[in-house]
N, C-alpha and C. Protein backbone atom coordinates (compact mmCIF):
# COMPACT_ATOMS: atom_id res chain seq x y z
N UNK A 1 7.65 -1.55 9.93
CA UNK A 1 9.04 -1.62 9.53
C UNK A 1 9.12 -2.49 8.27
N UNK A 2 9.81 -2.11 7.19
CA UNK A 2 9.91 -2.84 6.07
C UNK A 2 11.82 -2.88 5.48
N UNK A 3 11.89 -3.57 5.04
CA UNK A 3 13.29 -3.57 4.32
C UNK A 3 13.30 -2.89 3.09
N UNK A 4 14.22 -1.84 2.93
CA UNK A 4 14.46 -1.04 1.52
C UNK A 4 15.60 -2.30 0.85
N UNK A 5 15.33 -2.30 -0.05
CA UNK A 5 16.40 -3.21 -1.01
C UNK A 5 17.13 -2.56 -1.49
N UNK A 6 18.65 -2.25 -1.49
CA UNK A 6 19.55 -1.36 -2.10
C UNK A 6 20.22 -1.79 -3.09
N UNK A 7 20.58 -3.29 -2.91
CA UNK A 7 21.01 -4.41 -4.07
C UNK A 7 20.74 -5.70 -3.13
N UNK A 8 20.70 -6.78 -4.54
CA UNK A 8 20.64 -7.74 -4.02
C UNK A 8 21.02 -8.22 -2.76
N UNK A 9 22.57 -7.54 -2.35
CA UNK A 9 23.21 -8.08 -1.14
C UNK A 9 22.94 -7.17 -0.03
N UNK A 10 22.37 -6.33 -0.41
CA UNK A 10 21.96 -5.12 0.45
C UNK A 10 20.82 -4.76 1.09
N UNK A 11 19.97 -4.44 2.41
CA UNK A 11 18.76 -4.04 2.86
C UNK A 11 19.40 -2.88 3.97
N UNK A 12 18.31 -2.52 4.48
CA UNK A 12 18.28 -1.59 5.46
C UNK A 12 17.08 -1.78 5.95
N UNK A 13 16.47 -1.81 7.14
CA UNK A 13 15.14 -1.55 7.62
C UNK A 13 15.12 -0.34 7.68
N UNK A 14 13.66 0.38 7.81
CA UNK A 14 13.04 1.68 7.56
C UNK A 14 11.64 1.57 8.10
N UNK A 15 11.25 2.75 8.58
CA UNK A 15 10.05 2.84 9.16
C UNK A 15 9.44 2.99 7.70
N UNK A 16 7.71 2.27 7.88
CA UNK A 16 7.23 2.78 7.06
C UNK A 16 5.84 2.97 7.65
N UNK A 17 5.07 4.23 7.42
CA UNK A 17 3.35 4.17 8.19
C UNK A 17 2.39 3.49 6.70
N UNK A 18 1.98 2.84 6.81
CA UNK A 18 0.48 2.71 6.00
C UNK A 18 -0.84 3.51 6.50
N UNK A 19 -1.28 3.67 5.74
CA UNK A 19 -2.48 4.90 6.08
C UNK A 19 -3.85 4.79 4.84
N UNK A 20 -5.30 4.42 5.84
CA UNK A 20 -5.99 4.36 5.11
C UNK A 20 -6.95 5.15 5.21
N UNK A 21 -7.46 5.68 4.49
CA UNK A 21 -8.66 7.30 4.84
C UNK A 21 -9.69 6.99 3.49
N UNK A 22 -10.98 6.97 4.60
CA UNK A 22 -12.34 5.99 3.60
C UNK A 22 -12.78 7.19 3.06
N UNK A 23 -12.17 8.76 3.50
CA UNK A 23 -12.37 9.66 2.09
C UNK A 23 -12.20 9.53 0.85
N UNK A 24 -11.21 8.79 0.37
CA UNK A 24 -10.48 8.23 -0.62
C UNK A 24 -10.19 6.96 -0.68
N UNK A 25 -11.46 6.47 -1.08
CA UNK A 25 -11.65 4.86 -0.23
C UNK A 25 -11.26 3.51 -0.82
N UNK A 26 -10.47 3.91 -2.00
CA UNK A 26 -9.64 3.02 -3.16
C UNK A 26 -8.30 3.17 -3.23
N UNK A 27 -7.97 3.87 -2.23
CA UNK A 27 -6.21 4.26 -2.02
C UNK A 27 -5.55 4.03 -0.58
N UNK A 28 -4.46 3.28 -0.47
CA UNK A 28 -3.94 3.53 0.68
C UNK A 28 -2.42 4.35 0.47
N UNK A 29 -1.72 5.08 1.82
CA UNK A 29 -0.88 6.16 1.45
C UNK A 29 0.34 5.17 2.48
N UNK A 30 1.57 4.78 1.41
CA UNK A 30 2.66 4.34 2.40
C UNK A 30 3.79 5.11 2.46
N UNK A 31 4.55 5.64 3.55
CA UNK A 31 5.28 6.53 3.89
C UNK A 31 6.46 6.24 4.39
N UNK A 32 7.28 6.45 3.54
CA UNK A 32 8.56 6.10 4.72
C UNK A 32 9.52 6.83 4.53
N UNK A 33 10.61 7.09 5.71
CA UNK A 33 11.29 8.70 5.95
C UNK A 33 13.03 7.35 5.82
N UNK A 34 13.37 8.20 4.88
CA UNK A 34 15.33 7.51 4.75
C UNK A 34 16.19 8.38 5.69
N UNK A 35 16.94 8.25 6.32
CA UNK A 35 17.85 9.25 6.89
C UNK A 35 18.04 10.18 6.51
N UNK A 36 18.18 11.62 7.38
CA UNK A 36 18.48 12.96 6.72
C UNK A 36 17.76 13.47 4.97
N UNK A 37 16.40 12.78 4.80
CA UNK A 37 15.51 12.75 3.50
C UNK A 37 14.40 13.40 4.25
N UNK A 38 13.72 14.13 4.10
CA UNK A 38 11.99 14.42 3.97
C UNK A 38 11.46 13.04 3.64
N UNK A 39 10.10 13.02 4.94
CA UNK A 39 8.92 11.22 4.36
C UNK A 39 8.80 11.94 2.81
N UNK A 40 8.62 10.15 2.46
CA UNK A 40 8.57 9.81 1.04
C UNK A 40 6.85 9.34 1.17
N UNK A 41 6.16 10.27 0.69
CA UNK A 41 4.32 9.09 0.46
C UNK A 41 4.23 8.98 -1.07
N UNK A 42 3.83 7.48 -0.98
CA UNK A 42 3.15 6.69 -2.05
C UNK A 42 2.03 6.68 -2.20
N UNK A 43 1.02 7.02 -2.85
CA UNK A 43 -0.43 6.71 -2.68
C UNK A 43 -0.88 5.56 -3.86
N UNK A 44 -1.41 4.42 -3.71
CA UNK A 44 -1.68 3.51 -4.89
C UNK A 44 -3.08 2.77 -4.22
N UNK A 45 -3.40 2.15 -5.02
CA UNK A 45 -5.00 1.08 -4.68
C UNK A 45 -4.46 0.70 -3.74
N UNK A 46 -5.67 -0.04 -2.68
CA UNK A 46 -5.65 -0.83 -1.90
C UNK A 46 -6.16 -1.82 -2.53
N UNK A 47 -6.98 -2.30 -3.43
CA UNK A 47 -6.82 -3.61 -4.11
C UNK A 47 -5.40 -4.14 -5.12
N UNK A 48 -4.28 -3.61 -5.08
CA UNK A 48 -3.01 -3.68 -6.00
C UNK A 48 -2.55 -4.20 -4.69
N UNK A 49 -2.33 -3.29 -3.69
CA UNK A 49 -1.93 -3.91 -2.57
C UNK A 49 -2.12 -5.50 -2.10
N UNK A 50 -3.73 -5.95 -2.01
CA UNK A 50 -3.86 -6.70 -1.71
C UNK A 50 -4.04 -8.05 -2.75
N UNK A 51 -3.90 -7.82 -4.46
CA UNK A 51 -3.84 -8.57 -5.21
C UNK A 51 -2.03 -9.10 -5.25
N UNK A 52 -1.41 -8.08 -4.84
CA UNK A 52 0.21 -8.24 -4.87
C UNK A 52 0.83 -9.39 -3.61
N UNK A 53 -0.31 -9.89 -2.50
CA UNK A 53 0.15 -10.65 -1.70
C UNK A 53 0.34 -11.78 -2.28
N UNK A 54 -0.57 -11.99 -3.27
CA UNK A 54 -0.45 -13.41 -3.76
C UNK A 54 -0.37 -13.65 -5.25
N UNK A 55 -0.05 -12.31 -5.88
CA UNK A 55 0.65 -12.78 -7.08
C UNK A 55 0.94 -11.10 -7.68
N UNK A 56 2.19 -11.10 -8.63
CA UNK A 56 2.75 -10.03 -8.89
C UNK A 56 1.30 -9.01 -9.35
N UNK A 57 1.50 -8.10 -9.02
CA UNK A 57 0.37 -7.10 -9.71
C UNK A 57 1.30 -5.59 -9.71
N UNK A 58 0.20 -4.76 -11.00
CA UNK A 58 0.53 -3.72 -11.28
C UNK A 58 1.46 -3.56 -12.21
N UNK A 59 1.09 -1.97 -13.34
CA UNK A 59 2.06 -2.03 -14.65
C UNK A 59 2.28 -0.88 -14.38
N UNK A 60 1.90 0.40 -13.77
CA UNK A 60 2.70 1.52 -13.62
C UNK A 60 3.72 2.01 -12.66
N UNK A 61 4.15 2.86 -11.75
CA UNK A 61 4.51 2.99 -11.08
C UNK A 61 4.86 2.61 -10.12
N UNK A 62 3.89 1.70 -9.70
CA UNK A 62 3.46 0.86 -8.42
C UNK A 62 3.50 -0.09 -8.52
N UNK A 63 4.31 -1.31 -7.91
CA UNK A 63 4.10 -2.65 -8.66
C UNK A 63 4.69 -3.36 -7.28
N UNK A 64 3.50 -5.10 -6.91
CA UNK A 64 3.36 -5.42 -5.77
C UNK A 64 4.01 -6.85 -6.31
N UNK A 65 4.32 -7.92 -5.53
CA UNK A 65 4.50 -9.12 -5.63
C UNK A 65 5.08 -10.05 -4.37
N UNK A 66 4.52 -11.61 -4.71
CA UNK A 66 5.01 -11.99 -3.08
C UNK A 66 6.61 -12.62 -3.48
N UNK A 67 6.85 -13.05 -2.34
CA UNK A 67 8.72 -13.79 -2.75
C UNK A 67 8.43 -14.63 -1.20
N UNK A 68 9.04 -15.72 -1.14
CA UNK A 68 9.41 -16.16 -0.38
C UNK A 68 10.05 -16.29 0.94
N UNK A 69 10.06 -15.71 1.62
CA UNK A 69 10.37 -15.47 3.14
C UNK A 69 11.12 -16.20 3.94
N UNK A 70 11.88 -15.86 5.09
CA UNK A 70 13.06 -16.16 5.78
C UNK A 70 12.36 -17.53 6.12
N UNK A 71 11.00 -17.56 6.25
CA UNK A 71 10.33 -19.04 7.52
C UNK A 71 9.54 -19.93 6.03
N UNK A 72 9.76 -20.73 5.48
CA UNK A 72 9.05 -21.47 4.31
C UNK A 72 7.68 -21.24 4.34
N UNK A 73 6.84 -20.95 5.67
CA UNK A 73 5.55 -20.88 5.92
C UNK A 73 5.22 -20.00 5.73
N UNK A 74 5.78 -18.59 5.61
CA UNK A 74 5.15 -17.62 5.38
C UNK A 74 5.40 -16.79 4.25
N UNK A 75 5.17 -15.97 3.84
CA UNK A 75 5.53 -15.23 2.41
C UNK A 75 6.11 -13.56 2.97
N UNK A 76 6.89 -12.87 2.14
CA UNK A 76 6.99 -11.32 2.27
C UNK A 76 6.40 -11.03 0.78
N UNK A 77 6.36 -9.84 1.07
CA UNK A 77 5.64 -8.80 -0.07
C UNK A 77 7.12 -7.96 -0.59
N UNK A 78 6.94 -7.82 -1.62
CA UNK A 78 7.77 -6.58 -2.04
C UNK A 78 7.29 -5.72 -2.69
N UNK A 79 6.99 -4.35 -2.93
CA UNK A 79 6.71 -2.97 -3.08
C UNK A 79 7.70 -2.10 -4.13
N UNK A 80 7.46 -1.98 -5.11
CA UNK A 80 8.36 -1.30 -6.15
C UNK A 80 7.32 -0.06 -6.48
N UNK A 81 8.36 1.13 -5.97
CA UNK A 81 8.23 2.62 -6.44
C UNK A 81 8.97 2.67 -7.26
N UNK A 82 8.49 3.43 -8.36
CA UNK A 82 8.74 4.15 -9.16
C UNK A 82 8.61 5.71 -9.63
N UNK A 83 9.37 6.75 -9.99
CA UNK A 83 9.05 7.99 -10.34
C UNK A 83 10.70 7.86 -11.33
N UNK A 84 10.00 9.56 -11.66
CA UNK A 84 11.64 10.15 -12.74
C UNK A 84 12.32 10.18 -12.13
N UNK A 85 12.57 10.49 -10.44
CA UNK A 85 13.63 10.60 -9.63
C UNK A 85 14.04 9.64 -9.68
N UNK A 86 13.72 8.14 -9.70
CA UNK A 86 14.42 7.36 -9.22
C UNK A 86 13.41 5.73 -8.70
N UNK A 87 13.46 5.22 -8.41
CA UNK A 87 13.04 3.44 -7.81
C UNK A 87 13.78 3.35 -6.44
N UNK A 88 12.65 2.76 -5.21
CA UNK A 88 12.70 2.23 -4.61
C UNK A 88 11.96 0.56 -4.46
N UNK A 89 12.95 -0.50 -3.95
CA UNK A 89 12.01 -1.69 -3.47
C UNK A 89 12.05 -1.83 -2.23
N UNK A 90 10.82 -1.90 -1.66
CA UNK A 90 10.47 -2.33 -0.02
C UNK A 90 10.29 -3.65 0.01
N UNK A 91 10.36 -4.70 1.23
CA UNK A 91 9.95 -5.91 1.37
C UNK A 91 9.28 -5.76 3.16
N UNK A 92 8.49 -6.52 2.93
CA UNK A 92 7.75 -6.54 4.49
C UNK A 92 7.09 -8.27 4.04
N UNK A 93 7.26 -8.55 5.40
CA UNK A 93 6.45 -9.80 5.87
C UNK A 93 4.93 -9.60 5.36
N UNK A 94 4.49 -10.90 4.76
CA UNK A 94 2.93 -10.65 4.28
C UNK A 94 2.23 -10.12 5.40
N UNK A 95 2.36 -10.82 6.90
CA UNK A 95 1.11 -11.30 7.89
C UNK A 95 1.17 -9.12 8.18
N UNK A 96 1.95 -8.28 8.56
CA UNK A 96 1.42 -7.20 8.61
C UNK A 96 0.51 -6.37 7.40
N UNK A 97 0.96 -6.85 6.77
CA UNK A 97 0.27 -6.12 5.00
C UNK A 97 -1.06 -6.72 5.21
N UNK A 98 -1.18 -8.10 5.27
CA UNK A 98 -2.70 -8.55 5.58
C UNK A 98 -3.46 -8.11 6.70
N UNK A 99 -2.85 -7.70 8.00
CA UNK A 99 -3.18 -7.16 9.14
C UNK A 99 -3.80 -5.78 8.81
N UNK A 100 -2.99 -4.98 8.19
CA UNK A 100 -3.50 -3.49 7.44
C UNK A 100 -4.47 -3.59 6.79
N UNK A 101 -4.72 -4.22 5.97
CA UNK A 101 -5.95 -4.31 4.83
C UNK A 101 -7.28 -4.77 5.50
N UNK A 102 -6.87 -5.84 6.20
CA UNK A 102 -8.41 -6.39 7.54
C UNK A 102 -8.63 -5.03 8.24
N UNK A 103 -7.55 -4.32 8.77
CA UNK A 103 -8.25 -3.15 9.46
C UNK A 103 -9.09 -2.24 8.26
N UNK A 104 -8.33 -2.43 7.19
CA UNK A 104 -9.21 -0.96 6.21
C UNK A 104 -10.80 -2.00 5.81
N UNK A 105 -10.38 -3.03 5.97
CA UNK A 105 -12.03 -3.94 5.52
C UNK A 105 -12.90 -3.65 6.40
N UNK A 106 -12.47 -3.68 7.65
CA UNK A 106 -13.59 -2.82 8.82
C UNK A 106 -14.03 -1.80 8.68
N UNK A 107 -13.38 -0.66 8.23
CA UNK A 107 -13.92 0.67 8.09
C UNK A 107 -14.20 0.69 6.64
N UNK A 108 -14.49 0.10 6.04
CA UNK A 108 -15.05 0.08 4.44
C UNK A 108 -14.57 -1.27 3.74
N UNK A 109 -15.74 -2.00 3.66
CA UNK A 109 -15.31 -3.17 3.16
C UNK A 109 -14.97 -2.94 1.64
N UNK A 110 -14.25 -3.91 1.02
CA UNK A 110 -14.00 -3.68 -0.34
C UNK A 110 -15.02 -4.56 -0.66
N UNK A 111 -15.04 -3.53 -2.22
CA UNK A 111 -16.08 -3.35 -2.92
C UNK A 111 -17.37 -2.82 -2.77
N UNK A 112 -17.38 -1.86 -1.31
CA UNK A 112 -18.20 -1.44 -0.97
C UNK A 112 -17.63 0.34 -1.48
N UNK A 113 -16.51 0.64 -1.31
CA UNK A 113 -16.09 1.49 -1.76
C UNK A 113 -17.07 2.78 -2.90
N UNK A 114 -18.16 2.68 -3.63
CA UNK A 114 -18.91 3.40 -4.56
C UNK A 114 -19.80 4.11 -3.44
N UNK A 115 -20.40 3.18 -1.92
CA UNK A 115 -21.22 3.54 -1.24
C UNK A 115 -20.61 5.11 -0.74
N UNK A 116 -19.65 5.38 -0.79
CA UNK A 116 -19.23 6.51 -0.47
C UNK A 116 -19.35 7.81 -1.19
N UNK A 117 -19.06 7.22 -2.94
CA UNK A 117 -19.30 8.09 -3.76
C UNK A 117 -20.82 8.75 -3.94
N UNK A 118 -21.52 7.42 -3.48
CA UNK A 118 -22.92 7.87 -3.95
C UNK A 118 -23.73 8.71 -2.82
N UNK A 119 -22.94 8.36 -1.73
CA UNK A 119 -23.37 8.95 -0.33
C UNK A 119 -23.24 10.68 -0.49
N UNK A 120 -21.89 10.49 -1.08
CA UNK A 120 -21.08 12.33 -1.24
C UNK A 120 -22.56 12.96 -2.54
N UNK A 121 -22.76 12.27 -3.34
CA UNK A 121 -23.59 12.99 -4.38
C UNK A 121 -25.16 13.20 -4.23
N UNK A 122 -25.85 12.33 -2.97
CA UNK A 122 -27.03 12.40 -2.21
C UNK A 122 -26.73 13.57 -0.99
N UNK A 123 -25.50 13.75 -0.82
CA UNK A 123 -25.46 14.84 0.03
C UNK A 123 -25.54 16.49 -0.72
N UNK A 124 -24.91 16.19 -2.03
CA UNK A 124 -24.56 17.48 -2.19
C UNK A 124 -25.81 17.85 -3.25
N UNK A 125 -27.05 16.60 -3.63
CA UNK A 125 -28.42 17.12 -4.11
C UNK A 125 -29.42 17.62 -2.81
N UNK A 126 -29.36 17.50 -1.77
CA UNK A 126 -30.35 17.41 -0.74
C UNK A 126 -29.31 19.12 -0.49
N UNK A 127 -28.25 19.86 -0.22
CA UNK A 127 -27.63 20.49 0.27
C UNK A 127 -27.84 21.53 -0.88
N UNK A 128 -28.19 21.23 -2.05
CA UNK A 128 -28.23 22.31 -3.39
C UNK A 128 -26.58 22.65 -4.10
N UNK A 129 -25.96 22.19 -3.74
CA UNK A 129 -24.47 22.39 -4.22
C UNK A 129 -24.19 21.40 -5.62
């Protein structure tokens, strides 16, 4: 669950799924469905993601940064989409965003990420393709 920012004085909570697939092992996919809308997926780094917990990151589309949070102790994240249609900002509590990323570090640690590429190209010389 994350907060859409509508204006300053304004939020809404919204489901959102995060989704990480070590097919594509430098991207995570965040999704979230607005009322009576078709899900919305984002696909951006999972290192933008996790450079954005602790300090603004990103210049295109995608752009991460922390802000200050309801409890002094802890931090939220905020999430800025961008397209021609239009901008959305999400905010979520850091401690789940960090929770997500430890799970994708288990199934592919970062910076291990190439082991995959090179795995796919030892497969497809031994296979003749």
């Amino acid at each position: 669950m994350m907060s859409l920012l509508v204006s300053a004085e304004l939020a809404f909570d919204t489901g959102v799924e995060l989704a990480y697939d070590p097919g594509d092992p430098l991207a995570i996919r965040l999704t979230f469905h607005l009322p009576g809308d078709p899900p919305v997926s984002w696909i951006f780094g999972r290192e933008l993601l996790l450079d954005g917990i602790t300090r603004p990151s990103g210049e295109g589309d995608v752009r991460v940064w922390p802000v200050p949070g309801p409890d002094e102790d802890f931090m939220d994240v905020c999430v800025e989409l961008r397209s021609t249609e239009g901008a959305a900002v999400l905010r979520s509590p850091a401690v789940p965003l960090i929770s997500f990323l430890g799970r994708t570090d288990r199934v592919l640690p970062m910076g291990q990420e190439h082991t995959i590429a090179d795995l796919d190209r030892e497969l497809e010389a031994i296979l003749g393709q």
